[in-house]
N, C-alpha and C. Protein backbone atom coordinates (compact mmCIF):
# COMPACT_ATOMS: atom_id res chain seq x y z
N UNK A 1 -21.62 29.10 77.93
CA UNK A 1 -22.52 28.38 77.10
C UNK A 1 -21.84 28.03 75.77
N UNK A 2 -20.99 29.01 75.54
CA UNK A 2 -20.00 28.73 74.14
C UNK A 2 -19.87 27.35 74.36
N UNK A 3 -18.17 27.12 75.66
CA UNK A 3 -18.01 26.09 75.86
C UNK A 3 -18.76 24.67 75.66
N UNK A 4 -19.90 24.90 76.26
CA UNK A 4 -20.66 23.82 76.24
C UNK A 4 -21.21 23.33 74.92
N UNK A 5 -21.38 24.42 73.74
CA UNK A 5 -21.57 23.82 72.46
C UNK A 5 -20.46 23.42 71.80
N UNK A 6 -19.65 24.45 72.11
CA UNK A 6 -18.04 23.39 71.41
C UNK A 6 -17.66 21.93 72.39
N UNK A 7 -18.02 21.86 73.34
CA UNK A 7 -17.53 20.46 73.49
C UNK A 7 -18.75 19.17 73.52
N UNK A 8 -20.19 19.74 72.79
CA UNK A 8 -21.10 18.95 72.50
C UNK A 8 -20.16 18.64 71.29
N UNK A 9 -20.32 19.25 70.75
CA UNK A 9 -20.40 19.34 69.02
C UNK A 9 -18.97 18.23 68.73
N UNK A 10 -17.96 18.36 70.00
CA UNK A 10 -16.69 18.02 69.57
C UNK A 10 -16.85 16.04 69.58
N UNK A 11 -17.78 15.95 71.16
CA UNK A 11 -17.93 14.65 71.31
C UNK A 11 -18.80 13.58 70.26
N UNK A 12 -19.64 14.55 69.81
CA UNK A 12 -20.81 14.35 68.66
C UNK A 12 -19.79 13.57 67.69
N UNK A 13 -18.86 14.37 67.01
CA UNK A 13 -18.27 14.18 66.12
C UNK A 13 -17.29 12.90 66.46
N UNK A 14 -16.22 13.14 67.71
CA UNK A 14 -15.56 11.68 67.84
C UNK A 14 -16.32 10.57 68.23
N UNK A 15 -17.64 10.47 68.66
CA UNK A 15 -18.28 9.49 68.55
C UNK A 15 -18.94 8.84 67.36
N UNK A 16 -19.60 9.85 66.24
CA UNK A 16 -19.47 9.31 64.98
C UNK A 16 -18.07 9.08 64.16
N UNK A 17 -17.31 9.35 64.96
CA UNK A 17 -15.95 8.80 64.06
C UNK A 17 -15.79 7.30 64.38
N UNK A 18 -16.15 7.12 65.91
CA UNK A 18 -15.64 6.23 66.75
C UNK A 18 -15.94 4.55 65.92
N UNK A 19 -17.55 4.95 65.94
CA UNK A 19 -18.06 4.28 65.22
C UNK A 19 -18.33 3.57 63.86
N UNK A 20 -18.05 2.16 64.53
CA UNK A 20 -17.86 0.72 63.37
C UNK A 20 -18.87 0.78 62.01
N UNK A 21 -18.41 0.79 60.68
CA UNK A 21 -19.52 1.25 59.98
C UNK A 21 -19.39 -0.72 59.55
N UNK A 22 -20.72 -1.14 59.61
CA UNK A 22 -20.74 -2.50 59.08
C UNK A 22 -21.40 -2.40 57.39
N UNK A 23 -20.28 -3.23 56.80
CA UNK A 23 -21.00 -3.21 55.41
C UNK A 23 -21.38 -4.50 54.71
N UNK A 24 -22.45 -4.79 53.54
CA UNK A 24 -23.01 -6.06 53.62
C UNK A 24 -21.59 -6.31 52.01
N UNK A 25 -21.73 -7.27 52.02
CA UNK A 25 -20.72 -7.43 50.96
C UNK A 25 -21.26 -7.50 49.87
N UNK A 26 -20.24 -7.40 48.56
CA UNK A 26 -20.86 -6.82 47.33
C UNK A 26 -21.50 -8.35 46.50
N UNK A 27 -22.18 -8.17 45.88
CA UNK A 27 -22.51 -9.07 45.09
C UNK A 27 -22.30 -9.20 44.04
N UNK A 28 -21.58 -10.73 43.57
CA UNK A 28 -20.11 -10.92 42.70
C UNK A 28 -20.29 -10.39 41.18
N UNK A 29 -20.24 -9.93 40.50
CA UNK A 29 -20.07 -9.22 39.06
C UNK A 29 -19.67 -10.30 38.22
N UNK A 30 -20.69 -10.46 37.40
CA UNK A 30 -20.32 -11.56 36.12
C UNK A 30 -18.53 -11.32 35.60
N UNK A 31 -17.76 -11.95 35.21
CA UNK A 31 -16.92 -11.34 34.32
C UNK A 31 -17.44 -11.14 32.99
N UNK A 32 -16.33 -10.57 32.29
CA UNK A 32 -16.55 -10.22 30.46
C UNK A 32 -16.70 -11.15 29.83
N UNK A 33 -16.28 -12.88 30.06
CA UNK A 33 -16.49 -13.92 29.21
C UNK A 33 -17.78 -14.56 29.53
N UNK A 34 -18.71 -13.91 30.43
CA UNK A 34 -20.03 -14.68 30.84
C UNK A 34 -21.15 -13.25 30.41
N UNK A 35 -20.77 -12.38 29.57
CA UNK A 35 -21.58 -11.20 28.43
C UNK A 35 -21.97 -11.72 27.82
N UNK A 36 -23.35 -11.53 27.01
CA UNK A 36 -24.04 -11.66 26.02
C UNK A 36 -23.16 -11.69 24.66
N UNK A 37 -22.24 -13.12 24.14
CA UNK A 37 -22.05 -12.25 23.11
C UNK A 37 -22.46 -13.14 21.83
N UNK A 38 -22.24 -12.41 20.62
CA UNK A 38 -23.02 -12.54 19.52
C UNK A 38 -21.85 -13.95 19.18
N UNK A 39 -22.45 -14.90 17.89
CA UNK A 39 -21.66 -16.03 17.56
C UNK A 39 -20.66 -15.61 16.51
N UNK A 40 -19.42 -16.33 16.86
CA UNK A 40 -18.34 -16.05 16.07
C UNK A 40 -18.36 -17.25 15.25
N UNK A 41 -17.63 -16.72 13.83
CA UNK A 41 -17.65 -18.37 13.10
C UNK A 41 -16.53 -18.72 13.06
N UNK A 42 -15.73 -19.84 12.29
CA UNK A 42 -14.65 -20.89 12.80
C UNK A 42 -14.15 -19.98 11.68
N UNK A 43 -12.76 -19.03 11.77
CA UNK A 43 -11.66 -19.22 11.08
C UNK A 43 -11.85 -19.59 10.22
N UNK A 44 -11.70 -18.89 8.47
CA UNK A 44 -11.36 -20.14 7.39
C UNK A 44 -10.33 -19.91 7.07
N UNK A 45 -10.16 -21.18 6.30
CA UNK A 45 -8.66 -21.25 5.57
C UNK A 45 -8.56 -20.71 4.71
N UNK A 46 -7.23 -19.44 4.39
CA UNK A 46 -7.17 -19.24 3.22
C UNK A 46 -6.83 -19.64 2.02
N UNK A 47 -7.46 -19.27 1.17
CA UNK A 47 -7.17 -19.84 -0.72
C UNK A 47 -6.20 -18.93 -1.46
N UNK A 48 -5.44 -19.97 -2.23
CA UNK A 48 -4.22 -19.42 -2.49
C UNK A 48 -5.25 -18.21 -3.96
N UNK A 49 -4.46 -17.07 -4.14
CA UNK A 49 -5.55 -16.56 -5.06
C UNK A 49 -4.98 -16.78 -6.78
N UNK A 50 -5.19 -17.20 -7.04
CA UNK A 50 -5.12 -16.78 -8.83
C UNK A 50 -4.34 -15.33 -9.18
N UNK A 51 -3.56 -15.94 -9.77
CA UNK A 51 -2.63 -14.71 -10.49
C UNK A 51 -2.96 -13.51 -11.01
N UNK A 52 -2.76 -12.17 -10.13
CA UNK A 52 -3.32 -10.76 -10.14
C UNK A 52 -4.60 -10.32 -9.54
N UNK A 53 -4.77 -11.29 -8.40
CA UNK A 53 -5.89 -10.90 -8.03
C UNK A 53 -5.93 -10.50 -6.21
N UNK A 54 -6.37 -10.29 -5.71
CA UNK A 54 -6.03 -9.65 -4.17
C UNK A 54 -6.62 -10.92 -3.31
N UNK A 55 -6.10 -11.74 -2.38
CA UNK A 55 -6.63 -12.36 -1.27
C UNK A 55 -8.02 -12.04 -0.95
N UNK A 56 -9.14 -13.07 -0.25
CA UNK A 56 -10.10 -12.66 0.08
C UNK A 56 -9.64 -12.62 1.58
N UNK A 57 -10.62 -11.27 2.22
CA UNK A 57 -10.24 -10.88 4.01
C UNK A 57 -11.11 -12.17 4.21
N UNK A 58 -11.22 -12.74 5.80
CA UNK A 58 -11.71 -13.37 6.20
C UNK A 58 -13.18 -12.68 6.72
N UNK A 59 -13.81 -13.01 7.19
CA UNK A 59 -14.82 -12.34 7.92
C UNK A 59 -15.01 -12.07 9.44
N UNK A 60 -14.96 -10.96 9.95
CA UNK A 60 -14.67 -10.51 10.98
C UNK A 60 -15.66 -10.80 12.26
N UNK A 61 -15.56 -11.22 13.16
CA UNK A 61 -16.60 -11.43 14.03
C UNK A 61 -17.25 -10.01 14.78
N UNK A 62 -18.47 -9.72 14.43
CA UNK A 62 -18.73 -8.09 15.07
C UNK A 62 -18.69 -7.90 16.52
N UNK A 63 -18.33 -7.05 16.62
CA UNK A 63 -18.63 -6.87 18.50
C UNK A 63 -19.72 -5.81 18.53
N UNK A 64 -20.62 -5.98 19.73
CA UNK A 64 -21.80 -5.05 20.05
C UNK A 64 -21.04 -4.04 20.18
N UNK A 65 -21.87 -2.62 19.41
CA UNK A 65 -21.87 -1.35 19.91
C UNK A 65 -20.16 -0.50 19.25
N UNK A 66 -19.48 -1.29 17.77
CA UNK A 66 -18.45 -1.18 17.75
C UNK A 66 -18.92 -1.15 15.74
N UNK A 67 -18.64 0.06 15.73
CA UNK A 67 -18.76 0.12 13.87
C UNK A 67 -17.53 -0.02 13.50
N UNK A 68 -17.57 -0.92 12.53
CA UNK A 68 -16.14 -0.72 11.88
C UNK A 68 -16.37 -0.17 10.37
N UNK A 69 -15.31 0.80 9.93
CA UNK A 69 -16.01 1.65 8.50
C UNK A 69 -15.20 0.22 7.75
N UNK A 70 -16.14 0.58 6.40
CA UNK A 70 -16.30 -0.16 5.20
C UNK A 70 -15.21 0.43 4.21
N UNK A 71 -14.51 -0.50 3.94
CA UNK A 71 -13.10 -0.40 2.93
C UNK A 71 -13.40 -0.04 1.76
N UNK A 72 -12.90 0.57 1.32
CA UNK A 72 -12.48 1.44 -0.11
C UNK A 72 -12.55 0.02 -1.30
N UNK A 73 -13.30 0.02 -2.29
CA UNK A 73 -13.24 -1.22 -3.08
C UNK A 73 -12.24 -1.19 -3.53
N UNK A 74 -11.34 -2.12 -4.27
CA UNK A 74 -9.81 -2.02 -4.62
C UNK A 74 -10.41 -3.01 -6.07
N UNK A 75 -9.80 -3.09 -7.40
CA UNK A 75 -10.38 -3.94 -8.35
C UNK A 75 -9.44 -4.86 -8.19
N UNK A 76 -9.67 -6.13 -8.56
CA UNK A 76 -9.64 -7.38 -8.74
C UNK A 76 -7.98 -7.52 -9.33
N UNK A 77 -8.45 -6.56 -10.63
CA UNK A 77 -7.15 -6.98 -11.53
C UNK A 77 -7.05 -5.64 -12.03
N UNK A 78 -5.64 -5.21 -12.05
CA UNK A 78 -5.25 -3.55 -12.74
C UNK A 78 -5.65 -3.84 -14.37
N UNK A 79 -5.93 -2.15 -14.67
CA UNK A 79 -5.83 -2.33 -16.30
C UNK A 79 -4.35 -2.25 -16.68
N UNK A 80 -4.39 -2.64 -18.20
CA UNK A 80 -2.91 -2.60 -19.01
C UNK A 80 -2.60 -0.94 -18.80
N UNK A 81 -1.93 -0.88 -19.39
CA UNK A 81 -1.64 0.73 -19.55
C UNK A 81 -1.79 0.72 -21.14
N UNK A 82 -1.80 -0.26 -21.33
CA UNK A 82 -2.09 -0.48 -23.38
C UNK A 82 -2.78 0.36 -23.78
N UNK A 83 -2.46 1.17 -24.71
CA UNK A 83 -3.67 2.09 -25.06
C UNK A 83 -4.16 3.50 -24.55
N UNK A 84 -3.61 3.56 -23.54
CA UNK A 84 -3.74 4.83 -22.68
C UNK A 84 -2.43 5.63 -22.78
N UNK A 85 -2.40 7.21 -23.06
CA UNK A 85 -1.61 7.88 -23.37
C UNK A 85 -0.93 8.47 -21.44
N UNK A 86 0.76 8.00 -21.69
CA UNK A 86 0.85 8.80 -20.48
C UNK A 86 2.35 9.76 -20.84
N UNK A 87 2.39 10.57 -20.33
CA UNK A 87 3.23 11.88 -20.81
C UNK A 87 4.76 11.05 -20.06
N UNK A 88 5.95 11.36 -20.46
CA UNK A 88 7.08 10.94 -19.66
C UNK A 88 7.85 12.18 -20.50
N UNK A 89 8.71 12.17 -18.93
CA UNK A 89 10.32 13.45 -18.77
C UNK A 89 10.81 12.85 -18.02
N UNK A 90 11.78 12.18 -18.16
CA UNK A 90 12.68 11.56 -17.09
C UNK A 90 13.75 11.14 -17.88
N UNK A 91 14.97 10.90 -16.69
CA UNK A 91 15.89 10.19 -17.16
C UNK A 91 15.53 8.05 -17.44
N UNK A 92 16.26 7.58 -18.56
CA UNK A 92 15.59 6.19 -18.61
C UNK A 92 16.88 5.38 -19.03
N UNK A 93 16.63 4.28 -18.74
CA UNK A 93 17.26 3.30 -19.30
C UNK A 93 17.35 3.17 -20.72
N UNK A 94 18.24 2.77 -21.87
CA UNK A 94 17.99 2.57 -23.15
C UNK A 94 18.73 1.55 -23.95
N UNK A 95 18.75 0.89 -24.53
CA UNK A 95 19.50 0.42 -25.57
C UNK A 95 19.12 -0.67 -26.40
N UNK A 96 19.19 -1.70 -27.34
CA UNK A 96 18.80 -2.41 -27.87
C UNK A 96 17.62 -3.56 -27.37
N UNK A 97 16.22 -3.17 -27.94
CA UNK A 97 15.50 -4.14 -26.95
C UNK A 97 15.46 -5.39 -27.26
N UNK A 98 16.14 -6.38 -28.39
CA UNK A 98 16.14 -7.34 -28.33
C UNK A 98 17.43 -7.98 -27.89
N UNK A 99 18.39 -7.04 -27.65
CA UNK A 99 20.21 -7.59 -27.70
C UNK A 99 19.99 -7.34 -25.81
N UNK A 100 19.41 -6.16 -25.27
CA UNK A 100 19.76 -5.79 -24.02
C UNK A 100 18.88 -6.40 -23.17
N UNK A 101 17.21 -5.90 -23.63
CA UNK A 101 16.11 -5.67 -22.70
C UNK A 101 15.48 -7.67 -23.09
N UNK A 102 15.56 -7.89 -23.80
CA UNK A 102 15.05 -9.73 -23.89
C UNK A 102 14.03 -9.16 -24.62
N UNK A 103 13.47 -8.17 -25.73
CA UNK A 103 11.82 -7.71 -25.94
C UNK A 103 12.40 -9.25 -27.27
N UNK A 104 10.95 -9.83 -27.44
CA UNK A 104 10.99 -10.70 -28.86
C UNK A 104 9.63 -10.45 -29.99
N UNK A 105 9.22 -9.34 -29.68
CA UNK A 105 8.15 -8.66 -30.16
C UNK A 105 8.37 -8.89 -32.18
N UNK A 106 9.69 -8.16 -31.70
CA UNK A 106 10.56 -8.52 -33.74
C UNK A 106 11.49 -8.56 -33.68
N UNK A 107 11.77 -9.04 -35.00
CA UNK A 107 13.41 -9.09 -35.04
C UNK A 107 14.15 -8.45 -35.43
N UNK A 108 15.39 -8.81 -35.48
CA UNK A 108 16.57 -7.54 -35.45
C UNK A 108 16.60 -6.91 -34.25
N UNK A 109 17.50 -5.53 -34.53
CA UNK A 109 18.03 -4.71 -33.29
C UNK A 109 17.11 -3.76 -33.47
N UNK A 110 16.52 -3.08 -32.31
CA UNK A 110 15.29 -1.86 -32.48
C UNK A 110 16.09 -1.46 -31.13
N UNK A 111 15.84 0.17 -31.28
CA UNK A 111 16.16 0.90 -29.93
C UNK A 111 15.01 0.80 -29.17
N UNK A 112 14.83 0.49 -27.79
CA UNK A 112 13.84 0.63 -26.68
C UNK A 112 14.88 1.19 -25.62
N UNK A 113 13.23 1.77 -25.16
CA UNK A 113 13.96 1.95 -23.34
C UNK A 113 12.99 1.38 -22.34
N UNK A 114 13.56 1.56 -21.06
CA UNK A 114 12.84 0.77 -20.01
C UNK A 114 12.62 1.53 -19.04
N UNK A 115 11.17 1.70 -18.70
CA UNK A 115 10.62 2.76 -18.00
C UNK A 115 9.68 2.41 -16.75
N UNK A 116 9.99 2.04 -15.67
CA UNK A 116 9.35 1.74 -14.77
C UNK A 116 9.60 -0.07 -14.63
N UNK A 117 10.10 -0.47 -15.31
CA UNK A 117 10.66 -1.40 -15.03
C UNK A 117 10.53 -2.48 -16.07
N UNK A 118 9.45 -1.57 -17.42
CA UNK A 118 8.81 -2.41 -18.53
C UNK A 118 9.52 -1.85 -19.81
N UNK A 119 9.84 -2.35 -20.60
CA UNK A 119 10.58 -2.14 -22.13
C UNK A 119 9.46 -1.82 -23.27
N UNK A 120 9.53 -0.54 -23.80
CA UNK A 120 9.36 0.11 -24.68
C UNK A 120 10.47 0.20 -25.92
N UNK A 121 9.52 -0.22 -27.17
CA UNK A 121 9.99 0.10 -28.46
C UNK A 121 9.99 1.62 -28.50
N UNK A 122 10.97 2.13 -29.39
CA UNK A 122 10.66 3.82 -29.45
C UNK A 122 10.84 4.10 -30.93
N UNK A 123 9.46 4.97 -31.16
CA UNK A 123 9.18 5.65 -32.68
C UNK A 123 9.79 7.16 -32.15
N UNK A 124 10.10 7.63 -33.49
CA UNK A 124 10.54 9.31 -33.49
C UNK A 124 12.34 9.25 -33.62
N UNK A 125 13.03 8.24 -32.86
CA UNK A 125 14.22 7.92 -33.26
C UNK A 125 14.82 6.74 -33.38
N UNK A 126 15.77 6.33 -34.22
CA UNK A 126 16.42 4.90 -33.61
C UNK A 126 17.48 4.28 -33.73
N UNK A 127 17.83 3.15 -33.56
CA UNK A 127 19.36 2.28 -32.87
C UNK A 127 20.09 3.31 -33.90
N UNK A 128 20.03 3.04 -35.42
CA UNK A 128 21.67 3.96 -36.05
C UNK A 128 21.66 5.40 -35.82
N UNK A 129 20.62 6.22 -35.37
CA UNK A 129 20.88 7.81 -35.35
C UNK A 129 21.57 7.47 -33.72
N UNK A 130 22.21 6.97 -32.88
CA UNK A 130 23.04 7.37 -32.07
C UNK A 130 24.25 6.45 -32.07
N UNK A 131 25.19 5.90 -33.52
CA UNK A 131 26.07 5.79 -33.33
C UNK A 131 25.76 4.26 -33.45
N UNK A 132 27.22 3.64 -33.58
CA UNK A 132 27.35 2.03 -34.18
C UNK A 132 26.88 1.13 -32.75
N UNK A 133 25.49 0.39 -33.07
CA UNK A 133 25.12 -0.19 -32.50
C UNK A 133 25.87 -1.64 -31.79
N UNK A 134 26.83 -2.00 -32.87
CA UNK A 134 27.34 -2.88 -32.23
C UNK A 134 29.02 -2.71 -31.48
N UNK A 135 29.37 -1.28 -31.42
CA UNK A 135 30.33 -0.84 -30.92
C UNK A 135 30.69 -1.45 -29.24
N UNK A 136 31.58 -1.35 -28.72
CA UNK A 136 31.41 -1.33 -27.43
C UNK A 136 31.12 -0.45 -26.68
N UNK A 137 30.32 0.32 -27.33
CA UNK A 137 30.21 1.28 -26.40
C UNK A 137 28.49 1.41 -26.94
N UNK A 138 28.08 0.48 -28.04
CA UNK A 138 26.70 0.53 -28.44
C UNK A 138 25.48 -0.05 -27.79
N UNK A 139 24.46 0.33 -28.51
CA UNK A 139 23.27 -0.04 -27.90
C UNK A 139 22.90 -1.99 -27.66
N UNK A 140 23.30 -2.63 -28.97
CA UNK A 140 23.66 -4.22 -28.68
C UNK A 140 24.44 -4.66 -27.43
N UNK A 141 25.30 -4.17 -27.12
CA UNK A 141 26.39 -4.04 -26.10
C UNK A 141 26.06 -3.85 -24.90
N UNK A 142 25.49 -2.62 -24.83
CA UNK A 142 25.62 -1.61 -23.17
C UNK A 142 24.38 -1.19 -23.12
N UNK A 143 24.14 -1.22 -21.92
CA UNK A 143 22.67 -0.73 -21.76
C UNK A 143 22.93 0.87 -21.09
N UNK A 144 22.57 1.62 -21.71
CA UNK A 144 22.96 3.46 -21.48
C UNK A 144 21.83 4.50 -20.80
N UNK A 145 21.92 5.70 -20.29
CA UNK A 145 21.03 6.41 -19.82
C UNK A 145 20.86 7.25 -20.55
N UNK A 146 19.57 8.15 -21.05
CA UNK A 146 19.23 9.19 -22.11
C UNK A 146 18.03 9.78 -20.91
N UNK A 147 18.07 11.09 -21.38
CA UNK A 147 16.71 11.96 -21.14
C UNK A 147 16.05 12.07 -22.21
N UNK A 148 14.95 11.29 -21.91
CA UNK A 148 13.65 11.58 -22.81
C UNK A 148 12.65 12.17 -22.38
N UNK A 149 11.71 12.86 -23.76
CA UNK A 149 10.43 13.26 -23.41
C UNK A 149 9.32 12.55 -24.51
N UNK A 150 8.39 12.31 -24.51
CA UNK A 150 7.48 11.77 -24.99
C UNK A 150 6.29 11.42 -24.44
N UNK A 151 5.58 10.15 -24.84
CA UNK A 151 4.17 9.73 -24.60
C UNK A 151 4.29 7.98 -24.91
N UNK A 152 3.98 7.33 -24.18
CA UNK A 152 3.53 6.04 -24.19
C UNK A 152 2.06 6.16 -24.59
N UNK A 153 2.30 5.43 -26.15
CA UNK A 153 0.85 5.46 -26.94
C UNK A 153 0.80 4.09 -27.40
N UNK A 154 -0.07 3.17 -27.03
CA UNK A 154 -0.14 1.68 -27.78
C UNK A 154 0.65 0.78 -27.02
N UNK A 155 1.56 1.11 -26.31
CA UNK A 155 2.70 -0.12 -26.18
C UNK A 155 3.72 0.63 -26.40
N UNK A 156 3.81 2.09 -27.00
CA UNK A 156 5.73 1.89 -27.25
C UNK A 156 5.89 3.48 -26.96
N UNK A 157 6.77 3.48 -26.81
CA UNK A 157 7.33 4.81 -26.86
C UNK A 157 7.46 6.28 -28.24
N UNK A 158 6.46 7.06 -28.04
CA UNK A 158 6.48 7.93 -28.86
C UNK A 158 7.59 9.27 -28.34
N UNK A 159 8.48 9.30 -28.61
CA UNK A 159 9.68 9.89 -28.66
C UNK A 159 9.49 11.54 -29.16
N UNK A 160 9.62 12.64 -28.40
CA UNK A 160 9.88 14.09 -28.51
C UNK A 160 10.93 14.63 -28.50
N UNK A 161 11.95 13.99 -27.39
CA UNK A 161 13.01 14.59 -27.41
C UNK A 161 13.86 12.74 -26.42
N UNK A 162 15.35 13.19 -27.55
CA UNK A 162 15.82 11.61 -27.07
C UNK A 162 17.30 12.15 -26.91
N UNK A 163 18.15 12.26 -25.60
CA UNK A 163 19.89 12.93 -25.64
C UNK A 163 20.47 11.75 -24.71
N UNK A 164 20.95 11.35 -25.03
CA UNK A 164 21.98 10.61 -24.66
C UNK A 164 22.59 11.06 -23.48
N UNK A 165 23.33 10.33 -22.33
CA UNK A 165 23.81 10.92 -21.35
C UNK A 165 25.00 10.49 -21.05
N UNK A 166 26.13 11.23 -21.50
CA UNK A 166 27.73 10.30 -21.61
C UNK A 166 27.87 9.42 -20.31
């Protein structure tokens, strides 16, 4: 009787194998360019911007179901540094700011240095306490490296400590 259930059971099975499974075919799936989607607007042209001021972004077309985070405001136009006290220790550029650096602020020879890429007048020392300005080896002449310490107060260099660097 074993037999006889193992070789029901066996035919059972290769006959549902045997068998053709018919399937109805699928029904066709929109693509992604026939989606609901929201209106995009035309591209604008950009405007050239006015001097110191940041490009405007264009405006982004949203997509459903897709946040995009909101940018950090950035200002328009930097402040001067005019007026604002900032501490400096570094090594700098130095030497005559009207003979070296182009400053036309005044005239004559005044010692400045150039610090970040901008020319400072400097109070606390100047052009004759380091030697003949118009030497070749002077501040009219050569543009030299010093370690300074001080404060940018107003526009110019307030001077703490000023050494020369052979």
């Amino acid at each position: 009787m074993k037999k006889l259930f193992t070789i029901s059971i066996l035919l059972l099975s290769i006959g549902c194998a045997s068998n053709t499974v018919k399937t109805e075919p699928l029904e066709p799936v929109e693509p992604a360019e026939h989606v609901e989607q929201t209106e995009s607007k035309e591209p604008v042209e950009p405007k050239e911007p006015s001097e110191g001021t940041m490009p405007e972004m264009p405006v982004m077309p949203t997509i459903p179901g897709v946040q995009i985070p909101e940018m950090t405001q950035i200002p328009d136009k930097t402040e001067s540094q005019k007026g604002k006290d900032i501490s400096i220790h570094q090594i700098v550029k130095t030497a005559c700011g009207q003979c070296q650096f182009g400053m036309t602020e005044k005239a004559g020879c005044d010692l400045a240095v150039r610090i970040d890429g901008k020319s400072y007048f400097v109070d606390g020392t100047n052009i004759h306490e380091h030697g003949d300005a118009h030497a070749d080896d002077g501040f009219c002449e050569v543009i030299r490296s010093a370690s300074v310490e001080g404060k940018i107060i107003e526009g110019r260099f307030k001077s703490e400590s000023f050494t020369l660097i052979k």
